[in-house]
Protein backbone atom coordinates (compact mmCIF):
# COMPACT_ATOMS: atom_id res chain seq x y z
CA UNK A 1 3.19 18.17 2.17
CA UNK A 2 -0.20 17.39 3.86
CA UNK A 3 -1.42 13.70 5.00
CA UNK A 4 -3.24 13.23 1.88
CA UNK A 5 -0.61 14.15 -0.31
CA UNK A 6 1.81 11.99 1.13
CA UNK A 7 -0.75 8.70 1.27
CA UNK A 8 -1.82 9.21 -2.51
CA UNK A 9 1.91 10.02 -3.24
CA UNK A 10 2.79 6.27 -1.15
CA UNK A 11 -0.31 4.64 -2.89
CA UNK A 12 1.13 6.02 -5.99
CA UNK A 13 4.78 4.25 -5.41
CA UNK A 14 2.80 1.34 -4.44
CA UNK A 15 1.28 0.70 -7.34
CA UNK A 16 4.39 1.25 -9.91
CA UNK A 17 5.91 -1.33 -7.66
CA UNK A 18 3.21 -3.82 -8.12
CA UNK A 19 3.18 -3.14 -12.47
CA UNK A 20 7.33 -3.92 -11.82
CA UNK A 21 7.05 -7.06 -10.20
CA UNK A 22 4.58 -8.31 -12.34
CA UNK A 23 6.91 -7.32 -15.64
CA UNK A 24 10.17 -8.66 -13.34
CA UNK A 25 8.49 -11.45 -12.18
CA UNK A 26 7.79 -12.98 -15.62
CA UNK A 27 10.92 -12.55 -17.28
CA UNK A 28 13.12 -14.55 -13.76
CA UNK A 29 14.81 -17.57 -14.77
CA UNK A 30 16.09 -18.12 -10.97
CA UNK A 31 13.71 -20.23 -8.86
CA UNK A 32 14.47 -18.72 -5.68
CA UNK A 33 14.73 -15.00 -7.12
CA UNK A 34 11.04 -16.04 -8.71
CA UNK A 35 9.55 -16.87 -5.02
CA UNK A 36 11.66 -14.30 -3.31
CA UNK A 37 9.55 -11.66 -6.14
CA UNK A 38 6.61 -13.64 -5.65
CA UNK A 39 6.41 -13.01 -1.81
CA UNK A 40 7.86 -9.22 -1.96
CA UNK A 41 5.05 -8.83 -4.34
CA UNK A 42 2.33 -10.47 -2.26
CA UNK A 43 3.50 -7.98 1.23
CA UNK A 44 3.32 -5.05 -1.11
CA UNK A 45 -0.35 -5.60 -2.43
CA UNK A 46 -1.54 -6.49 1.04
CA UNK A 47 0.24 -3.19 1.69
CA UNK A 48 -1.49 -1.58 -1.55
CA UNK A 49 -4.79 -2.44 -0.46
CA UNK A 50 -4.61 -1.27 3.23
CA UNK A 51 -3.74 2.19 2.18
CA UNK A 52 -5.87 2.24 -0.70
CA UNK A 53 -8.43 1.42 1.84
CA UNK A 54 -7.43 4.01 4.37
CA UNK A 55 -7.29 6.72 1.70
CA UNK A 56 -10.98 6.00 0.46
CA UNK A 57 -12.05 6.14 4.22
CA UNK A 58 -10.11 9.40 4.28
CA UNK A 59 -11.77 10.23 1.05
CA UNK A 60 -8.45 11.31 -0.23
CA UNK A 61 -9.47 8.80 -2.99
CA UNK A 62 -12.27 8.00 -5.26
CA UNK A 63 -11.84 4.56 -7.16
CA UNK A 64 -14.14 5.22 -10.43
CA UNK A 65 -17.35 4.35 -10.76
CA UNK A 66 -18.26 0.78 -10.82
CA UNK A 67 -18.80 -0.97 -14.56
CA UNK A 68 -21.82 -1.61 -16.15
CA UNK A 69 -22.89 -5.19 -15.23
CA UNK A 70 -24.02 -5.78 -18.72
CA UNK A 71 -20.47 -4.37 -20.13
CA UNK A 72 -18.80 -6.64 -17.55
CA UNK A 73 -20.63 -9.79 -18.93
CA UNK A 74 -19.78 -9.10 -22.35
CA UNK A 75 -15.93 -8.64 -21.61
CA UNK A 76 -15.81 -12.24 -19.73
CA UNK A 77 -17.52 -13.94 -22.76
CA UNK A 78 -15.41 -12.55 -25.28
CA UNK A 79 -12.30 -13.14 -23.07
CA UNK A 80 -13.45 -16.75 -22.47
CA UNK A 81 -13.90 -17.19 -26.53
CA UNK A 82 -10.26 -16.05 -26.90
């Protein structure tokens, strides 16, 4: 396995992580199991970002293209109105 192979792989795990905390997170009934999440979940998207960071420098990864302004806009009103 090369460098970038292994930091996309690791960005990868990193991500799956975050979508299970968030789905673990909401369905805890234990207040110190919730915070415990909370703050597991808060080291691994500071993690998250630094290598998502790092791979973009590396340009092992290309984050899609931004949105359309206009389509933006449109999604926050109608989001707001629900």
């Amino acid at each position: 396995m090369n460098e970038k192979d292994i930091v996309n792989d690791y960005l990868a795990g990193l991500n799956a992580s975050l979508t299970g905390y968030a789905n673990i997170i909401s369905q805890t009934n234990n207040q110190q199991l919730y915070e415990t999440l909370i703050q597991i979940r808060n080291q691994d998207e500071t993690r998250q970002r630094s290598v998502y960071e790092y791979a973009k420098q590396k340009n092992y990864y290309q984050p899609a293209a931004p949105a359309n302004s206009t389509i933006v806009q449109q999604l926050k009103n109608q989001l707001q109105q629900g």
